[in-house]
N, C-alpha and C. Protein backbone atom coordinates (compact mmCIF):
# COMPACT_ATOMS: atom_id res chain seq x y z
N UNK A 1 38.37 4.09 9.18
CA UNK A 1 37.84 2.74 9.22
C UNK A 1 37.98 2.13 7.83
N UNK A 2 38.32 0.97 7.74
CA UNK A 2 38.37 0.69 6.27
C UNK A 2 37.32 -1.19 6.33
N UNK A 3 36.59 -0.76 5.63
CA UNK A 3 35.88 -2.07 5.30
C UNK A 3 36.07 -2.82 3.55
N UNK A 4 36.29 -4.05 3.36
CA UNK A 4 36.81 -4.79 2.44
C UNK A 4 37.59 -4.11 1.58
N UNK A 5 38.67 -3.25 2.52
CA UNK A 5 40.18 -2.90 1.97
C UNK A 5 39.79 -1.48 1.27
N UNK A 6 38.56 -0.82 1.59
CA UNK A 6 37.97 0.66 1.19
C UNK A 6 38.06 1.15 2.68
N UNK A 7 39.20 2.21 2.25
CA UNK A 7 38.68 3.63 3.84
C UNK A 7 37.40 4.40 3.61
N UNK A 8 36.79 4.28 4.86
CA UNK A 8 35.56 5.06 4.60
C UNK A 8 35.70 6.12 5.35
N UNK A 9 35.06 7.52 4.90
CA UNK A 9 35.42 8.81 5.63
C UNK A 9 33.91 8.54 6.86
N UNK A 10 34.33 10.17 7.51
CA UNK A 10 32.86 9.98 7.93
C UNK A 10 31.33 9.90 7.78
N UNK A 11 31.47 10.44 6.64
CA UNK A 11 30.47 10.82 5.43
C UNK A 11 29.65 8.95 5.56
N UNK A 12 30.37 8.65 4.70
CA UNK A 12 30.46 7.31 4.42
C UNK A 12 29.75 6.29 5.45
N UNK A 13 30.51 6.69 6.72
CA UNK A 13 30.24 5.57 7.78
C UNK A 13 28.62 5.87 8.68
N UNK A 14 28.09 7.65 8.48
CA UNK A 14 27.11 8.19 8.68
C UNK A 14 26.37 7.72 8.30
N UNK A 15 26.59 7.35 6.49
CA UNK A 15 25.32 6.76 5.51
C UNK A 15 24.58 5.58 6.13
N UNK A 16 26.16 4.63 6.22
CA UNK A 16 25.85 3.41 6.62
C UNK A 16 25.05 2.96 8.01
N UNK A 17 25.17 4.00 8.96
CA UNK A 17 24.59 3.68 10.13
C UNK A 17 22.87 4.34 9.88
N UNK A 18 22.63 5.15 8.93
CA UNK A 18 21.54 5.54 8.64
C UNK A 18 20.46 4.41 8.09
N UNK A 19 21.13 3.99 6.73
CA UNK A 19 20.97 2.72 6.39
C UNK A 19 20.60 1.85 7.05
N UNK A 20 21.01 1.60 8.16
CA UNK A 20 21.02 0.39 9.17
C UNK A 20 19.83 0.82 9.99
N UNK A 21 19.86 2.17 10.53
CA UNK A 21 18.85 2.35 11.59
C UNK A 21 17.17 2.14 10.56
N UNK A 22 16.91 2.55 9.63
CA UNK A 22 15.93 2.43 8.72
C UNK A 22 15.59 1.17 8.49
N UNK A 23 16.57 0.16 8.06
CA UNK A 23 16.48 -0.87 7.92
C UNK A 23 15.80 -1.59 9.14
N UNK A 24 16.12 -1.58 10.82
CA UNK A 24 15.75 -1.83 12.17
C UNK A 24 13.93 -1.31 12.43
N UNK A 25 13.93 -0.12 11.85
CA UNK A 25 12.74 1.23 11.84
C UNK A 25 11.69 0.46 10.90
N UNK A 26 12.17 -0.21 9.51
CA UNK A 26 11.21 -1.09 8.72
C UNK A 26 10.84 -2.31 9.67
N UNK A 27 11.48 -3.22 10.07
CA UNK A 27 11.39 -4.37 10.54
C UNK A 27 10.47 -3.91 11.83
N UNK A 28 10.62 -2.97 12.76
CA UNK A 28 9.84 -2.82 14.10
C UNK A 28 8.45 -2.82 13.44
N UNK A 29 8.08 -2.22 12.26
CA UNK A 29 7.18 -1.63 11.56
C UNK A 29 6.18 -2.65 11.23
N UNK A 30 7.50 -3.13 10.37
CA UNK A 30 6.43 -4.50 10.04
C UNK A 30 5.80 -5.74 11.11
N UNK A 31 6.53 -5.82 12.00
CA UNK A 31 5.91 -6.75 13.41
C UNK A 31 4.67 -6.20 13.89
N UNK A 32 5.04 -4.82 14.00
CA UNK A 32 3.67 -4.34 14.65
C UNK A 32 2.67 -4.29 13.90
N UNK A 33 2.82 -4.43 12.65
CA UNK A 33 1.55 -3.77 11.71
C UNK A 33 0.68 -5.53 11.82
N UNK A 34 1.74 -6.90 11.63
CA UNK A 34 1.40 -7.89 11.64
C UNK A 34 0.88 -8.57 12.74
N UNK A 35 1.44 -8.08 13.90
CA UNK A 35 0.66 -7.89 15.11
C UNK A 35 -1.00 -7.52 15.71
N UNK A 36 -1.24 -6.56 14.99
CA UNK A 36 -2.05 -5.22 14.92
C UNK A 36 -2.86 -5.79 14.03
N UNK A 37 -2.74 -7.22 12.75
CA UNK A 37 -3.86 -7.42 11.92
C UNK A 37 -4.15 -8.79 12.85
N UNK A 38 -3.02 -9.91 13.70
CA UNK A 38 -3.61 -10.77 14.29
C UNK A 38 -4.68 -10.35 15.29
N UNK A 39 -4.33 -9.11 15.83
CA UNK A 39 -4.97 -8.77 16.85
C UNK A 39 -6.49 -8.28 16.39
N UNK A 40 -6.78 -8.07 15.32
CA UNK A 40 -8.04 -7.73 14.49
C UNK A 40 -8.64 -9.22 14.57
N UNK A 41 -7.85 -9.89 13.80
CA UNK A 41 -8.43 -11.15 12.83
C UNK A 41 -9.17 -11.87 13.96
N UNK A 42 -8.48 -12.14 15.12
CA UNK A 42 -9.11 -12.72 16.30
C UNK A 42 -10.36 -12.05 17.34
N UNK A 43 -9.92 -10.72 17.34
CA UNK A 43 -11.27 -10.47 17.58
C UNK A 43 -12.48 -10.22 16.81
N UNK A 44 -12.35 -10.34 15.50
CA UNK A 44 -13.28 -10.59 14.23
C UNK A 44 -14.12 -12.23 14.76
N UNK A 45 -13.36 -12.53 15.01
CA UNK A 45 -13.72 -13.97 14.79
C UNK A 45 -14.50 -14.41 15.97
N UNK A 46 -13.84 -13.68 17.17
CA UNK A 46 -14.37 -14.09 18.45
C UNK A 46 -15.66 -13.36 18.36
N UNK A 47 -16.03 -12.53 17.95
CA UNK A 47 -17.26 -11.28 18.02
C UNK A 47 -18.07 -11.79 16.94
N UNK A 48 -17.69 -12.72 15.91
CA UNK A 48 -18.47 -13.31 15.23
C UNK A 48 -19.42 -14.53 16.24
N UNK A 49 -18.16 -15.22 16.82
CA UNK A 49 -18.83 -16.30 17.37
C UNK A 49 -19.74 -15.95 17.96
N UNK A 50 -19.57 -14.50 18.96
CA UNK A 50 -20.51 -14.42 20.24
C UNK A 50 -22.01 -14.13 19.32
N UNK A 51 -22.06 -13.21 18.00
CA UNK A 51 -23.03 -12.69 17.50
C UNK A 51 -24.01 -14.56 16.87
N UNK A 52 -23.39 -15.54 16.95
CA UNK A 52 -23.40 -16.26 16.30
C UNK A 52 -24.45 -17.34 17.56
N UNK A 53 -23.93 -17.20 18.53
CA UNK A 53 -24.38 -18.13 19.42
C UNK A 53 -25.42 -16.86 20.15
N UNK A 54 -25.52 -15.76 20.27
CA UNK A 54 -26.36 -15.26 20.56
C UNK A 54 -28.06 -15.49 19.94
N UNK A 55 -27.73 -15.41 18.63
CA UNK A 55 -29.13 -15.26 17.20
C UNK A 55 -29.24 -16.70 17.36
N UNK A 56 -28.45 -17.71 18.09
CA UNK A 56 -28.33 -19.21 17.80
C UNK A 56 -29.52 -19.47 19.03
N UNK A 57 -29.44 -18.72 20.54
CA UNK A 57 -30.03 -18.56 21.37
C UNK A 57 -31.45 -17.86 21.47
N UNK A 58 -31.57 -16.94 20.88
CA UNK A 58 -32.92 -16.47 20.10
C UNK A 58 -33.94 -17.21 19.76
N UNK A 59 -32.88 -17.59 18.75
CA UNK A 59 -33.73 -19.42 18.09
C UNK A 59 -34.27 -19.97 18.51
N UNK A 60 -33.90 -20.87 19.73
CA UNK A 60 -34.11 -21.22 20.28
C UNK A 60 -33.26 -22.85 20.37
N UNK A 61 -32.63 -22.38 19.28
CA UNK A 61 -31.83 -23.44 18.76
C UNK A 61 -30.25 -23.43 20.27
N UNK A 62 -29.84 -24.70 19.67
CA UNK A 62 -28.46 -25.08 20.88
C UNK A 62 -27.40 -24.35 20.01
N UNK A 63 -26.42 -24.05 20.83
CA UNK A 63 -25.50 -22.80 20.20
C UNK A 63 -24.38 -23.88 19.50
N UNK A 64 -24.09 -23.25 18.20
CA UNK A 64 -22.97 -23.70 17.59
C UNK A 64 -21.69 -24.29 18.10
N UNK A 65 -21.03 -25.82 17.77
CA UNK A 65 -20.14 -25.58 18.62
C UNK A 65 -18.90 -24.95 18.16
N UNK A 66 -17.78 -24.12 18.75
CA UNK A 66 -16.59 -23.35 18.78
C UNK A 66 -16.10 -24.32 18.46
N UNK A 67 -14.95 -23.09 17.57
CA UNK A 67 -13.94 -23.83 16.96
C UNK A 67 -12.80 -23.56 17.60
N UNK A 68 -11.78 -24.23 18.11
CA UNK A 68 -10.87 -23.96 18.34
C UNK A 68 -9.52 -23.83 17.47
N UNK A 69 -9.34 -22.45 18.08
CA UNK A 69 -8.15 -21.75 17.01
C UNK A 69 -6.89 -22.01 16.66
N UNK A 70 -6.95 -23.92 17.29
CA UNK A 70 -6.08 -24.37 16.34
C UNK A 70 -6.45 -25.55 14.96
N UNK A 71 -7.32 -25.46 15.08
CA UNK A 71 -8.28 -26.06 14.07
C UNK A 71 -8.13 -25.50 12.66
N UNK A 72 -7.53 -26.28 11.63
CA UNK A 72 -7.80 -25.39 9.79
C UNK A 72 -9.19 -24.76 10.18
N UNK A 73 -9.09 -23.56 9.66
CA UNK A 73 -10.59 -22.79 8.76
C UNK A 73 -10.75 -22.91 7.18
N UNK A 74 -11.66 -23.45 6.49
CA UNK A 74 -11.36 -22.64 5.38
C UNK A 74 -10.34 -23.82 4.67
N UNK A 75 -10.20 -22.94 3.34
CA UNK A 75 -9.00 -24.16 2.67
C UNK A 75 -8.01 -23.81 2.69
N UNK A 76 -7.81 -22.67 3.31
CA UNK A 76 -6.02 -22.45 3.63
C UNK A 76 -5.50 -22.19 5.05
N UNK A 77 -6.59 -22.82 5.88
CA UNK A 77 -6.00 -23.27 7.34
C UNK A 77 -6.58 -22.01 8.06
């Protein structure tokens, strides 16, 4: 096989597919891990609310109103 006018043995072409599969193996990695913190962050938030409108109900007070999660939080959205 020769790539930009270099023959590569098999050695060579082994590396490169190694390379590649690692490279695929990082990226699956990183989706899921970013996945895996949305999937936290939201139920943080939702389990806040409920703890929130519960103690709000206690009170005797009217329950907070929800935010909807497309709404900025915060100063960085």
């Amino acid at each position: 096989m020769t790539l930009f006018g270099r023959t590569l043995d098999g050695q060579e072409i082994a590396s490169l597919m190694a390379m590649l599969l690692v490279l695929v193996m990082w990226i699956a990695i990183w989706r899921r891990d970013r996945q895996a913190s949305d999937w936290f962050r939201t139920w943080n938030a939702d389990r806040k609310a409920r703890r929130e409108a519960e103690a709000a109900a206690e009170a005797g007070e009217a329950a907070p109103p929800s935010t909807d999660r497309g709404e900025p939080r915060g100063p960085w959205g």
